[in-house]
C-alpha atoms as a PDB file:
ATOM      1  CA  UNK A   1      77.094 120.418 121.058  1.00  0.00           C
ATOM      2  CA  UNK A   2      74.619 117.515 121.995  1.00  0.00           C
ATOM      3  CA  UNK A   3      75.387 114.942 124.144  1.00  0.00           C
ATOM      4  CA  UNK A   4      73.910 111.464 124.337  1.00  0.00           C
ATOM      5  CA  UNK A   5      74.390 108.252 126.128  1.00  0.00           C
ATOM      6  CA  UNK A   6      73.930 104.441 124.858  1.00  0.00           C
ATOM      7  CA  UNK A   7      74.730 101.782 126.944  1.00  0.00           C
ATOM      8  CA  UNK A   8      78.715 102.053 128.256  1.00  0.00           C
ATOM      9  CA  UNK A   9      79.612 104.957 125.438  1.00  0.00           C
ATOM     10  CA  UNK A  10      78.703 108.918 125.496  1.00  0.00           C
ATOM     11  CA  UNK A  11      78.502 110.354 121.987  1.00  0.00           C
ATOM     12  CA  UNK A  12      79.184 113.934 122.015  1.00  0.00           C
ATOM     13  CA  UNK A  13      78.051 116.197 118.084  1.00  0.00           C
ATOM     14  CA  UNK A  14      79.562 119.339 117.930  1.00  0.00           C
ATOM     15  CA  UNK A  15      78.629 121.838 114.935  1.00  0.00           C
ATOM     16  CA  UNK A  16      81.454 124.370 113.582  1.00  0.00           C
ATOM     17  CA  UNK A  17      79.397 127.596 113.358  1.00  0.00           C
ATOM     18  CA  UNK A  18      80.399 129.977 109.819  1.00  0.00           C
ATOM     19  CA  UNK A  19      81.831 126.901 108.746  1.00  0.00           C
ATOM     20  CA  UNK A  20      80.041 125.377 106.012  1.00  0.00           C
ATOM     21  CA  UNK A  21      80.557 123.091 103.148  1.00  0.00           C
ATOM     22  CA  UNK A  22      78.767 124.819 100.259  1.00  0.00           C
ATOM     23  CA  UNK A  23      78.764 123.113  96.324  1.00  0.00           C
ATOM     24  CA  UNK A  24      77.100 125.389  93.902  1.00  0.00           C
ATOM     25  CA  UNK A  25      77.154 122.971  90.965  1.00  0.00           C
ATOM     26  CA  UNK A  26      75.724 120.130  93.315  1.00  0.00           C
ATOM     27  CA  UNK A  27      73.387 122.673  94.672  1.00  0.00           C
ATOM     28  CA  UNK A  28      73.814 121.196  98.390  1.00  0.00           C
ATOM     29  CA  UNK A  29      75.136 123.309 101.164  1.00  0.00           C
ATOM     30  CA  UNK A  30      76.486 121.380 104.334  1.00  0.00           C
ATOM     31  CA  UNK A  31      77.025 122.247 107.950  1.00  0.00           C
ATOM     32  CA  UNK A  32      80.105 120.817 109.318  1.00  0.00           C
ATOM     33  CA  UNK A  33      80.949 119.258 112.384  1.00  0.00           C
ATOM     34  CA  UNK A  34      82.636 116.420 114.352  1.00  0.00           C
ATOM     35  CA  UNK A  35      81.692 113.452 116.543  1.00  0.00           C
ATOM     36  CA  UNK A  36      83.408 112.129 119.413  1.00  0.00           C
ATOM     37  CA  UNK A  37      82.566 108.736 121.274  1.00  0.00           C
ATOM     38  CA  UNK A  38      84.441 107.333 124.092  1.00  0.00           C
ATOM     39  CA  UNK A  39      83.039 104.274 126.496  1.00  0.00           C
ATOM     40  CA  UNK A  40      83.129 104.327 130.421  1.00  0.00           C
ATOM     41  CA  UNK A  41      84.207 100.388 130.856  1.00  0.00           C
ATOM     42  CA  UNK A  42      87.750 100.948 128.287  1.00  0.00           C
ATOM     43  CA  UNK A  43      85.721  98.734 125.436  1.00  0.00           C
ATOM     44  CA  UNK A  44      86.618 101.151 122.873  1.00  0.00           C
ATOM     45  CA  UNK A  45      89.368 104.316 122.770  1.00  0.00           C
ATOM     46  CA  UNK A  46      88.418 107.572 122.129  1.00  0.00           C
ATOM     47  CA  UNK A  47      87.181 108.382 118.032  1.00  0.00           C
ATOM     48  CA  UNK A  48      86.469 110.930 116.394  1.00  0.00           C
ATOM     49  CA  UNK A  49      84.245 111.015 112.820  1.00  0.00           C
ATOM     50  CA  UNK A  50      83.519 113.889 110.310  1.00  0.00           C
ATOM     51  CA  UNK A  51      79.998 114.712 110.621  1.00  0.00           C
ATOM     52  CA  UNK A  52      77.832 116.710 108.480  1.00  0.00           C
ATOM     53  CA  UNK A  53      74.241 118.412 108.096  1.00  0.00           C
ATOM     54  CA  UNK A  54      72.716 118.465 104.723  1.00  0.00           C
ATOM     55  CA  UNK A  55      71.120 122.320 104.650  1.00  0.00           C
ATOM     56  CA  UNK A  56      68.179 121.006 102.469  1.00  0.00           C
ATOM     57  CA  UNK A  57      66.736 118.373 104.478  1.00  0.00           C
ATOM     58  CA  UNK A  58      68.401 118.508 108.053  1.00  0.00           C
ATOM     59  CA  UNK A  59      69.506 115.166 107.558  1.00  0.00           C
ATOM     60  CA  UNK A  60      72.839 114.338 109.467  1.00  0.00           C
ATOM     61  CA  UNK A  61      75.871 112.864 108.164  1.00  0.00           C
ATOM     62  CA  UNK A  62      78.700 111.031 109.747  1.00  0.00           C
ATOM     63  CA  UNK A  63      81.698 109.400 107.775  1.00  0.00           C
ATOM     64  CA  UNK A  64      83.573 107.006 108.955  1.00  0.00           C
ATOM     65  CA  UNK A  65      86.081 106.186 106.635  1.00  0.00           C
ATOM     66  CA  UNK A  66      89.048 108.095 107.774  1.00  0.00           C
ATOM     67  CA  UNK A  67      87.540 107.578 111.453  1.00  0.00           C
ATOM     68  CA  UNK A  68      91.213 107.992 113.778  1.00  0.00           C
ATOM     69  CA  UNK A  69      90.616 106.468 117.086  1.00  0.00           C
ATOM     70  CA  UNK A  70      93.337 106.783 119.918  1.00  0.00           C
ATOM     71  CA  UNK A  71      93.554 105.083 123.446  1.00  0.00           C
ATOM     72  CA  UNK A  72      93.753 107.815 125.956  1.00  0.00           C
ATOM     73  CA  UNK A  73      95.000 106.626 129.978  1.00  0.00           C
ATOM     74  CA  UNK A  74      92.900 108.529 132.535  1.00  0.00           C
ATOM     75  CA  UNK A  75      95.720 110.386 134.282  1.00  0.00           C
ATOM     76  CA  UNK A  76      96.559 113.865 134.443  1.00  0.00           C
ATOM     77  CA  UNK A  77      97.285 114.519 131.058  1.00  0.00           C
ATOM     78  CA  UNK A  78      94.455 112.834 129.648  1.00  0.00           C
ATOM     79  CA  UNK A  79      93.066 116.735 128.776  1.00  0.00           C
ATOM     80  CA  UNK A  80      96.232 117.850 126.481  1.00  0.00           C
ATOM     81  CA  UNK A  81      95.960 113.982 124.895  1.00  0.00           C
ATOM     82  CA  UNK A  82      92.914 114.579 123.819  1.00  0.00           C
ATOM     83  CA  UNK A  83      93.000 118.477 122.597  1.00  0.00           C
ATOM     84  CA  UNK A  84      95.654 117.613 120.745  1.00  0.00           C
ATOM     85  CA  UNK A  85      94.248 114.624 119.034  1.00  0.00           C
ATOM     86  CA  UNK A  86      91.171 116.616 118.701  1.00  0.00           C
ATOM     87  CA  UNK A  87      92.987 119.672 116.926  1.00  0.00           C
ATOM     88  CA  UNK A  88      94.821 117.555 114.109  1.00  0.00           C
ATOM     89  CA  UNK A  89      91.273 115.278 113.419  1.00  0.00           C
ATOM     90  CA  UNK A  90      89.860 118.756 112.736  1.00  0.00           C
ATOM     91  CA  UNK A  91      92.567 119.869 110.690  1.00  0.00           C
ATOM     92  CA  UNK A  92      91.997 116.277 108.626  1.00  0.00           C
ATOM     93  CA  UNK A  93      88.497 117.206 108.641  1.00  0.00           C
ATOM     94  CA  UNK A  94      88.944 120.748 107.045  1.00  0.00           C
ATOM     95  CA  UNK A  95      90.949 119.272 104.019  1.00  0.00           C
ATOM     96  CA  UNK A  96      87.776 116.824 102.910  1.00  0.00           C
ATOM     97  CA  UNK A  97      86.083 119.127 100.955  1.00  0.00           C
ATOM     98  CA  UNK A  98      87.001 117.630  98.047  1.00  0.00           C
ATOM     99  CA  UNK A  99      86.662 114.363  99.043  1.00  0.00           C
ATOM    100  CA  UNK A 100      83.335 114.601 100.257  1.00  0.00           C
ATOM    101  CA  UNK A 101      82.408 116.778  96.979  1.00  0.00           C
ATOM    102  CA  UNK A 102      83.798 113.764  94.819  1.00  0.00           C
ATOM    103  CA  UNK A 103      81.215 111.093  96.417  1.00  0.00           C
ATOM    104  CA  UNK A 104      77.768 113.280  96.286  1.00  0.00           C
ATOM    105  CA  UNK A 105      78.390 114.483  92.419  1.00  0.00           C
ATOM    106  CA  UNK A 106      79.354 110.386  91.457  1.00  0.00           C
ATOM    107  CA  UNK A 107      76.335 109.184  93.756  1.00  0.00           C
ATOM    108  CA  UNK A 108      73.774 111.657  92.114  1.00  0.00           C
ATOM    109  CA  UNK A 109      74.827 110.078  88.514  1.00  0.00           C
ATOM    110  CA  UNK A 110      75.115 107.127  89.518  1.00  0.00           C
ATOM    111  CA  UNK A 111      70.851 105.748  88.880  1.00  0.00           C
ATOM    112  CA  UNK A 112      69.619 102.265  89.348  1.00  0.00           C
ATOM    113  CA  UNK A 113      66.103 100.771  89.347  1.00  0.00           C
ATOM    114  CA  UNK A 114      63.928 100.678  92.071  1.00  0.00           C
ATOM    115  CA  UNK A 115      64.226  96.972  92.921  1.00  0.00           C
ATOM    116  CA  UNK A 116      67.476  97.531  92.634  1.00  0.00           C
ATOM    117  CA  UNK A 117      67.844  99.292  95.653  1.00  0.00           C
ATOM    118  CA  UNK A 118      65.346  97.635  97.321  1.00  0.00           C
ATOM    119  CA  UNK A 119      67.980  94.202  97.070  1.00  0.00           C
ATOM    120  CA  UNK A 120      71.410  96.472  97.859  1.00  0.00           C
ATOM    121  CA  UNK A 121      68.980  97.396 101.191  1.00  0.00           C
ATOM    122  CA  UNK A 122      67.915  94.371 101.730  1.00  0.00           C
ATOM    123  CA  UNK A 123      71.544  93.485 102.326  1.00  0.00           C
ATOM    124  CA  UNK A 124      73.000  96.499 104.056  1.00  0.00           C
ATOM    125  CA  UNK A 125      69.975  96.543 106.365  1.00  0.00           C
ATOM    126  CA  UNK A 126      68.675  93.014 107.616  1.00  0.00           C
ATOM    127  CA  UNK A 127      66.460  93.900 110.008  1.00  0.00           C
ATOM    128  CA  UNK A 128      62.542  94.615 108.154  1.00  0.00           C
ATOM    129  CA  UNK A 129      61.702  97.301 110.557  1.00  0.00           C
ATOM    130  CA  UNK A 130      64.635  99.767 109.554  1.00  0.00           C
ATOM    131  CA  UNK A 131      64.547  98.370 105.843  1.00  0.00           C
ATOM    132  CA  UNK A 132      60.745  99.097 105.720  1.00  0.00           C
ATOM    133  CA  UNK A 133      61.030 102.817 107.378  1.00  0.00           C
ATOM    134  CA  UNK A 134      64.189 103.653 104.898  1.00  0.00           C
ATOM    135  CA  UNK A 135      62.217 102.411 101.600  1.00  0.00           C
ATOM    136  CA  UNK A 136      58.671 104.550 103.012  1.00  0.00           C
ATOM    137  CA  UNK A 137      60.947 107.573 102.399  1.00  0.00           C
ATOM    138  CA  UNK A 138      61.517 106.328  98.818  1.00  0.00           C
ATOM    139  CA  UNK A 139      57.658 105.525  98.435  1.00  0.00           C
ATOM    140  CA  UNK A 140      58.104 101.938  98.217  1.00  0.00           C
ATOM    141  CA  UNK A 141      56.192  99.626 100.369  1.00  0.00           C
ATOM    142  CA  UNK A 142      56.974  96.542 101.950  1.00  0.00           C
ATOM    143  CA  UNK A 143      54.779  93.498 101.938  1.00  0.00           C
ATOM    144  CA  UNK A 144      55.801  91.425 105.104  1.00  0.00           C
ATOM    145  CA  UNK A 145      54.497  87.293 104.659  1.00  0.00           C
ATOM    146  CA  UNK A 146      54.708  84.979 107.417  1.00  0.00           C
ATOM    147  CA  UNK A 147      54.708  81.347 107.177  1.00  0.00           C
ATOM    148  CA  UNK A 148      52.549  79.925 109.962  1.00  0.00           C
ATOM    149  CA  UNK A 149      54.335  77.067 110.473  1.00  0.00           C
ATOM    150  CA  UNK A 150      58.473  78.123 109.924  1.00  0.00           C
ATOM    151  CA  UNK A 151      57.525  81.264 111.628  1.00  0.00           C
ATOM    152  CA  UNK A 152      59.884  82.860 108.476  1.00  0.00           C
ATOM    153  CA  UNK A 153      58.871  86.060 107.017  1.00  0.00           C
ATOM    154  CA  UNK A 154      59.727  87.037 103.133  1.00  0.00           C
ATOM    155  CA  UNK A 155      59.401  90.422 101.617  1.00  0.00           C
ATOM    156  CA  UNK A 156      58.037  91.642  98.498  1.00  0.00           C
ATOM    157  CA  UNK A 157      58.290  95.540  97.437  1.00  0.00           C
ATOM    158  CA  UNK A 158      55.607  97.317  95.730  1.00  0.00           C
ATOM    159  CA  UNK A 159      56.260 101.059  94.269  1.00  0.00           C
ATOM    160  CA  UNK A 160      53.545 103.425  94.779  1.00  0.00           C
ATOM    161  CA  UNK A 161      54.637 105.920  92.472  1.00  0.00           C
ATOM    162  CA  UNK A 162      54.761 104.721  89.228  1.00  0.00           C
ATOM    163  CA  UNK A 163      55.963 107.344  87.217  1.00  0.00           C
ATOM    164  CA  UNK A 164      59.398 106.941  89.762  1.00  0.00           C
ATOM    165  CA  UNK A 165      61.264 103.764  89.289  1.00  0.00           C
ATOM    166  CA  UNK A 166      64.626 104.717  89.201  1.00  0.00           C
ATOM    167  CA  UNK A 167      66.514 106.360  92.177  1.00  0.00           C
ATOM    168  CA  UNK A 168      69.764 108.115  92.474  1.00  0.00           C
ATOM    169  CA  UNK A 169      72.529 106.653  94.903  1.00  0.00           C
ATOM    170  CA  UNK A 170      72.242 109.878  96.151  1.00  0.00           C
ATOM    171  CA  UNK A 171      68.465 110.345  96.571  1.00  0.00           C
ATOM    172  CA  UNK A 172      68.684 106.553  98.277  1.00  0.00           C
ATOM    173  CA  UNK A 173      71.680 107.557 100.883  1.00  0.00           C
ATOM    174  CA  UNK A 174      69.662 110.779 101.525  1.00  0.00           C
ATOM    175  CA  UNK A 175      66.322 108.254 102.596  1.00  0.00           C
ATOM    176  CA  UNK A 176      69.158 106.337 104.665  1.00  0.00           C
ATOM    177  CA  UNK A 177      70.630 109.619 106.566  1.00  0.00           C
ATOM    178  CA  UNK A 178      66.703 110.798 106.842  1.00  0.00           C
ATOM    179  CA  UNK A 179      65.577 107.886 109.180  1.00  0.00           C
ATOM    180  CA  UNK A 180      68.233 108.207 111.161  1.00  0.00           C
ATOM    181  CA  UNK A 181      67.702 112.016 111.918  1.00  0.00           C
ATOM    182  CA  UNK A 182      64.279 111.706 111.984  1.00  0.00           C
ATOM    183  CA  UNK A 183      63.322 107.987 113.288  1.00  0.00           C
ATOM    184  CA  UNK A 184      62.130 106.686 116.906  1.00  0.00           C
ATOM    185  CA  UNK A 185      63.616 104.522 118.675  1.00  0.00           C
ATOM    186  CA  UNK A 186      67.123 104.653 117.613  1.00  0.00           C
ATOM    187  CA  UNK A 187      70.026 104.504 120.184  1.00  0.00           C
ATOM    188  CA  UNK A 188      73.260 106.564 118.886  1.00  0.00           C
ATOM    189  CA  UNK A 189      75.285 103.057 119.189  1.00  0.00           C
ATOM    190  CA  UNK A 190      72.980 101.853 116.369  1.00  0.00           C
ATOM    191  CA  UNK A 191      73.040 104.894 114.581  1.00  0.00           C
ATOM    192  CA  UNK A 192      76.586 104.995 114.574  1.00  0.00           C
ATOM    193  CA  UNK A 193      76.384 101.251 112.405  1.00  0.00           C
ATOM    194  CA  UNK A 194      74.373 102.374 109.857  1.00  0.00           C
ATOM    195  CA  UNK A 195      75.618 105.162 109.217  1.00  0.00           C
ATOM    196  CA  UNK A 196      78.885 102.985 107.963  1.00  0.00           C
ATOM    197  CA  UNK A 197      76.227 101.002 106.005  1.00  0.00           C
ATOM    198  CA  UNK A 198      75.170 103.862 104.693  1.00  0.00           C
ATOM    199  CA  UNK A 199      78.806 105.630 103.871  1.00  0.00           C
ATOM    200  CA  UNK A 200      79.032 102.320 101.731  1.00  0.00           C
ATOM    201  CA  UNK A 201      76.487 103.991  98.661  1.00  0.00           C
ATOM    202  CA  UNK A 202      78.771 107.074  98.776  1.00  0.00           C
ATOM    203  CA  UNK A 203      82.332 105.437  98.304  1.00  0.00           C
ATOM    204  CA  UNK A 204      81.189 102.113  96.726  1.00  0.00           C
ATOM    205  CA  UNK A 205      81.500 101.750  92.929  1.00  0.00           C
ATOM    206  CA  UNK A 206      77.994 100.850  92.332  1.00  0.00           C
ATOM    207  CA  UNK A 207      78.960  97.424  90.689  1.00  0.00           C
ATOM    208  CA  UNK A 208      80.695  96.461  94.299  1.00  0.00           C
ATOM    209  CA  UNK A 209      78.062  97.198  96.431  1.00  0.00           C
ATOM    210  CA  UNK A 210      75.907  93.961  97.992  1.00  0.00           C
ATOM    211  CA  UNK A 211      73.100  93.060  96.369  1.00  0.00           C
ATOM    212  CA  UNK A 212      70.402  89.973  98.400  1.00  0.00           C
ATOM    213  CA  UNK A 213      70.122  87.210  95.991  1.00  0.00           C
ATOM    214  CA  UNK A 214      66.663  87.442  95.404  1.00  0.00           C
ATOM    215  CA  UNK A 215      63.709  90.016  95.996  1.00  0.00           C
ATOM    216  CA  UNK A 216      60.253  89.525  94.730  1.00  0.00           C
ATOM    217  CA  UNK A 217      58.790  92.435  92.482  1.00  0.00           C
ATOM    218  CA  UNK A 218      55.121  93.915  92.893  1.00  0.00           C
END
């Protein structure tokens, strides 16, 4: 288990050992787990979200879909609310094998072009920083311009492998879930958003997912 603070809420990860998640035909293997988050000041109840490893890469996973949250009172049965809210989340946990097998075999069909992505980004992730660090992991480049006077800045993407201009929705979610194992600077609170943003390529029909109106192609 690994805990971690961010601002008024403690994130605990716990990892099921000898209980893995293991799809021969996908040919990806997953640790299982859980995450629990409760906040110190009441501002949100105590939740609890699947969470997975991917084997190959390390890359963490947390789905939030079927997230169950509960409001526990701190008196003194505030440790047999919460084991047995704890117990039955697991239990819901256990049965989404299927589920979860369902999303990664339609997200690895599922291919789009490069730019493509780039614009269904561009909308799940506003900020350029985390947009920029995401699409590195895909080798595409961002070209950041400036306009002296608005102070406004407008992207343009440039591939740097050529031969590679379409991506999975799997290979794209995978570049998502890798900057947020892997990347500075990120507090669990924020992690905990995109990873929602990034549950959206999994269990989004690609022709609902947001796409920015316009992105400029290098």
């Amino acid at each position: 288990m690994n805990i971690s603070v961010s601002g008024n809420r403690a994130f605990a990860d716990i990892e099921f050992i000898g209980r893995n998640l293991k799809y021969d035909k996908l040919g990806e293997e997953f640790t299982t787990g859980i995450r629990l988050v409760n906040s110190y000041d009441k501002s949100t109840g105590l939740y609890a979200a699947p969470r997975f490893t991917r084997l190959a890469c390390s890359n963490g996973m947390i789905l939030s879909r079927h997230e169950k949250i509960v409001s526990v009172k701190h008196h003194s049965k505030i440790v047999r609310e919460m084991e047995g809210f704890i117990e039955v989340r697991l239990n819901e946990i256990i049965s989404m094998d299927a589920e979860l097998n369902k999303w990664v075999s339609s997200s690895m069909k599922d291919s789009i072009e490069w730019h493509t992505a780039c614009m269904i980004l561009e909308k799940l992730y506003k900020q350029i920083k985390h947009r920029e660090e995401i699409l590195k992991r895909l080798e595409i480049s961002c070209v950041i311009i400036e306009d002296k006077k608005s102070k406004k800045k407008s992207v343009s993407y440039l591939i740097e492998n050529k031969k590679k201009k379409q991506f999975t929705m799997w290979e794209t979610y995978n570049a998502i879930t890798n900057y947020l194992t892997n990347g500075e600077h990120i507090t669990p609170h924020i992690e905990q958003l995109f990873h929602k943003n990034a549950e959206r390529l999994l269990t989004t029909p690609l022709e609902k997912l947001p796409i920015a109106k316009a992105v400029l192609k290098t």
